[in-house]
N, C-alpha and C. Protein backbone atom coordinates (compact mmCIF):
# COMPACT_ATOMS: atom_id res chain seq x y z
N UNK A 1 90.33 66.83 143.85
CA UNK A 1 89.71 67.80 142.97
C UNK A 1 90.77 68.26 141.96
N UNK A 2 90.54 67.80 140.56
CA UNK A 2 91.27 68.74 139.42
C UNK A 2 91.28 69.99 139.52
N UNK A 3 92.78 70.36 139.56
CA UNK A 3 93.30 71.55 139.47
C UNK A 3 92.91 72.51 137.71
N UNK A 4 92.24 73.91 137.70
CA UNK A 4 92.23 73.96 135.91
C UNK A 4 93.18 74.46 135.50
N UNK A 5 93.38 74.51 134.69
CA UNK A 5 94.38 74.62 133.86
C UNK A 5 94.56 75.89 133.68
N UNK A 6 96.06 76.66 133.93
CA UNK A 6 95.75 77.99 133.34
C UNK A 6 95.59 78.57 131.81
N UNK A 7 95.27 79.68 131.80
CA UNK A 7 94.87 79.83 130.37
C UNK A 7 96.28 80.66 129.86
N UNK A 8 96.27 80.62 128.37
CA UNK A 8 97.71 81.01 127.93
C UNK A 8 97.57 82.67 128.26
N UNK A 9 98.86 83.01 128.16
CA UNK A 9 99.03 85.20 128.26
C UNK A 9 98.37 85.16 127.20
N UNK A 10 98.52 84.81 125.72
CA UNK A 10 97.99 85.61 124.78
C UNK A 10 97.62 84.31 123.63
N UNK A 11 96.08 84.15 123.64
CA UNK A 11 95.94 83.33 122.75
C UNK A 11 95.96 83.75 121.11
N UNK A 12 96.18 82.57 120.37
CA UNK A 12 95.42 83.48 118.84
C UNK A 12 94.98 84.60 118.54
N UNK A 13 93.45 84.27 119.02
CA UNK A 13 92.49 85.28 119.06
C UNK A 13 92.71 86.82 119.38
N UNK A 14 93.24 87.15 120.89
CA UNK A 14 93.45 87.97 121.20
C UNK A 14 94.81 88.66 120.41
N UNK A 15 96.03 87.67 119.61
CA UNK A 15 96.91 88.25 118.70
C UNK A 15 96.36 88.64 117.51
N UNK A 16 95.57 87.85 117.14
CA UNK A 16 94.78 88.64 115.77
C UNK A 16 93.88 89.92 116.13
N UNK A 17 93.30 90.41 117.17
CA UNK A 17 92.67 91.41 117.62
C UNK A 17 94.07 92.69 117.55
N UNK A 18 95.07 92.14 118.57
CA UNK A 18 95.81 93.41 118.45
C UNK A 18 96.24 93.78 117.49
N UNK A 19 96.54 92.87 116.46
CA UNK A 19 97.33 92.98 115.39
C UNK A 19 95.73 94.01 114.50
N UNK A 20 94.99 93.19 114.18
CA UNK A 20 94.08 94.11 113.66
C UNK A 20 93.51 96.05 114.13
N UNK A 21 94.00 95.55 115.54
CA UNK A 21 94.37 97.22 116.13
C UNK A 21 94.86 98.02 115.77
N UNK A 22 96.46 97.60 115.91
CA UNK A 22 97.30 98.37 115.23
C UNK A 22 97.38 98.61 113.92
N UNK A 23 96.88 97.90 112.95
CA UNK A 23 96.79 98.10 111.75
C UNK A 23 95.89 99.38 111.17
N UNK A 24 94.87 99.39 111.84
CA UNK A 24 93.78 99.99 111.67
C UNK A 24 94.41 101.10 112.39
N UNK A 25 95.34 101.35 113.12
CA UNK A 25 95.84 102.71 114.04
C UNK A 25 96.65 103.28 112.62
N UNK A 26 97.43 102.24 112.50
CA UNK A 26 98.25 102.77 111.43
C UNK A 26 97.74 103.81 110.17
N UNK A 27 96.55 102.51 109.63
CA UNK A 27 96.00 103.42 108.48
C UNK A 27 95.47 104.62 108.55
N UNK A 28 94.85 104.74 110.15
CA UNK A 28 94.03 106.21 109.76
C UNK A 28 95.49 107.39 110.05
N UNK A 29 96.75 106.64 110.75
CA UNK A 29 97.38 107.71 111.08
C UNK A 29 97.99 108.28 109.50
N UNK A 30 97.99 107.58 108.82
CA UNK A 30 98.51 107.18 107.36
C UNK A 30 97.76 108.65 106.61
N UNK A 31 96.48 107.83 106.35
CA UNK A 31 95.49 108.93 105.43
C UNK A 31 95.18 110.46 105.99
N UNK A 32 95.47 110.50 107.71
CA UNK A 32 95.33 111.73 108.34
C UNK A 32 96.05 112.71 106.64
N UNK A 33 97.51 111.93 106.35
CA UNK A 33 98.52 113.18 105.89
C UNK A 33 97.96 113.05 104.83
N UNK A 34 98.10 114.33 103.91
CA UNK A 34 97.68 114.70 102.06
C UNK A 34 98.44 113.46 101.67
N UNK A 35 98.35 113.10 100.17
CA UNK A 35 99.20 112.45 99.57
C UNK A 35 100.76 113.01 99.37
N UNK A 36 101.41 112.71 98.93
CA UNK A 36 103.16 113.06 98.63
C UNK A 36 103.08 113.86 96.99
N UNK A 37 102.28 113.62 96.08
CA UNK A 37 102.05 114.29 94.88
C UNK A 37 101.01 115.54 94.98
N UNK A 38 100.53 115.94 96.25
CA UNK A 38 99.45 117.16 95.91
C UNK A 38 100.22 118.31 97.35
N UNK A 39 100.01 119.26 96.84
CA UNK A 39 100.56 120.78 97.01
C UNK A 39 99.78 121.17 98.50
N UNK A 40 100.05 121.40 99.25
CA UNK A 40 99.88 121.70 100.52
C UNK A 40 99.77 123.43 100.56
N UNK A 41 98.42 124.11 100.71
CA UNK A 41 98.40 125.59 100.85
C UNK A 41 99.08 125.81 102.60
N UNK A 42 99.63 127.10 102.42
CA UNK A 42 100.58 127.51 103.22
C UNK A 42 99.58 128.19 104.32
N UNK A 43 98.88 128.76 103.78
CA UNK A 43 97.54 129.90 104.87
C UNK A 43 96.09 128.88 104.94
N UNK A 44 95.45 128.49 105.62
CA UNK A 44 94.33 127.38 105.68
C UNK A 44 93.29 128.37 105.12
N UNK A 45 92.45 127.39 104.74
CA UNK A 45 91.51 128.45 104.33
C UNK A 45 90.07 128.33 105.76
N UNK A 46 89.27 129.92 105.74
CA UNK A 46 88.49 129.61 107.49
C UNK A 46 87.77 128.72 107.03
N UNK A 47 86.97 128.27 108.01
CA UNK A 47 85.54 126.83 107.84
C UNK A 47 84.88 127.87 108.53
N UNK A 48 84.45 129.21 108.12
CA UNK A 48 83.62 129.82 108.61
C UNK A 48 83.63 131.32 107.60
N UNK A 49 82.85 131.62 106.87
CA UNK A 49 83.13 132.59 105.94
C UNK A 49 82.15 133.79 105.99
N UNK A 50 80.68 133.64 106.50
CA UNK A 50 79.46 134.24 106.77
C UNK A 50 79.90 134.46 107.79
N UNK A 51 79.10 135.69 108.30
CA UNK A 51 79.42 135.88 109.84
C UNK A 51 77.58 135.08 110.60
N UNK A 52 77.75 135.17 111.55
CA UNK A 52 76.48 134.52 112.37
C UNK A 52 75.18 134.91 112.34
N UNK A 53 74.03 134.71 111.46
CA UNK A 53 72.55 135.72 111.32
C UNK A 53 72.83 136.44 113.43
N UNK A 54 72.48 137.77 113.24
CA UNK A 54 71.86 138.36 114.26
C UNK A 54 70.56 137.58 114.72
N UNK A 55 70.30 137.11 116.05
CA UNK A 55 69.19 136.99 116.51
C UNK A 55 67.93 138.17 116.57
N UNK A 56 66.84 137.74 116.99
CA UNK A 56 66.22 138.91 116.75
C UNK A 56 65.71 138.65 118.34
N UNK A 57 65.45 140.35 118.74
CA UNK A 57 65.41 140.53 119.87
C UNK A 57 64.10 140.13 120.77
N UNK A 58 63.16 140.65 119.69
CA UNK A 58 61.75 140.83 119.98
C UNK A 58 60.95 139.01 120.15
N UNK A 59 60.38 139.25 121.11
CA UNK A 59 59.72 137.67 121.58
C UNK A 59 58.31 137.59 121.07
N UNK A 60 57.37 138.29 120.75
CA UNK A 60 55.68 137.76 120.58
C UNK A 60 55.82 137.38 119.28
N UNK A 61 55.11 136.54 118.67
CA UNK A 61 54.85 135.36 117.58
C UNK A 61 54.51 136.84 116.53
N UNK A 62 53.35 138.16 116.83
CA UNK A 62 53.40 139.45 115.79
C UNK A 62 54.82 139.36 114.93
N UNK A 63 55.45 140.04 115.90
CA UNK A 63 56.99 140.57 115.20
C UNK A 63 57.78 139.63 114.25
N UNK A 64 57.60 138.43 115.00
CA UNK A 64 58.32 137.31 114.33
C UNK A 64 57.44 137.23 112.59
N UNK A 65 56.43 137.37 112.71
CA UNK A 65 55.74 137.23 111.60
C UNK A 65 56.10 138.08 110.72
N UNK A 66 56.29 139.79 111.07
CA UNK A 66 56.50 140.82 110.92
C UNK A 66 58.01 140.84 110.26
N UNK A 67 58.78 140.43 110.88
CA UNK A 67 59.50 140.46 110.50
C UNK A 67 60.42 139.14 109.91
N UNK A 68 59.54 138.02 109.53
CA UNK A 68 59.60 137.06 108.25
C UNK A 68 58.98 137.45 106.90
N UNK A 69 57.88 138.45 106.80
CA UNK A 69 57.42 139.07 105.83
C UNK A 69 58.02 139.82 105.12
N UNK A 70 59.14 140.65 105.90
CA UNK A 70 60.02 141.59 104.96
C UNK A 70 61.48 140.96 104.46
């Protein structure tokens, strides 16, 4: 009975995969940063500027109406 053959550690394929990995790691780690020509603010500005609508307390479908009217 033929013995099979083992298969290589790292074919082609699987070198063009990692390589395309890391590349693609690279770039987003890349674009994460601003460019080198634009000004970096020192204080962030919030991603939240409104404060949160109050819920409303009252439950029967009346009030709700009642108080979409005003």
């Amino acid at each position: 009975m033929p013995r099979r053959r083992r298969s290589p550690l790292k074919t082609q394929r699987q070198r063009a995969i990692a390589a395309c990995a890391a590349h693609l790691g690279d770039l987003k780690r890349f674009h994460r940063r601003p460019p080198a020509d634009v000004a970096v603010a020192a204080d962030p500005t919030p991603r939240r500027l409104a404060a949160a609508p109050a819920a409303s307390g009252c439950g029967s479908p009346a009030a709700s109406c009642a108080e979409l009217v005003r």
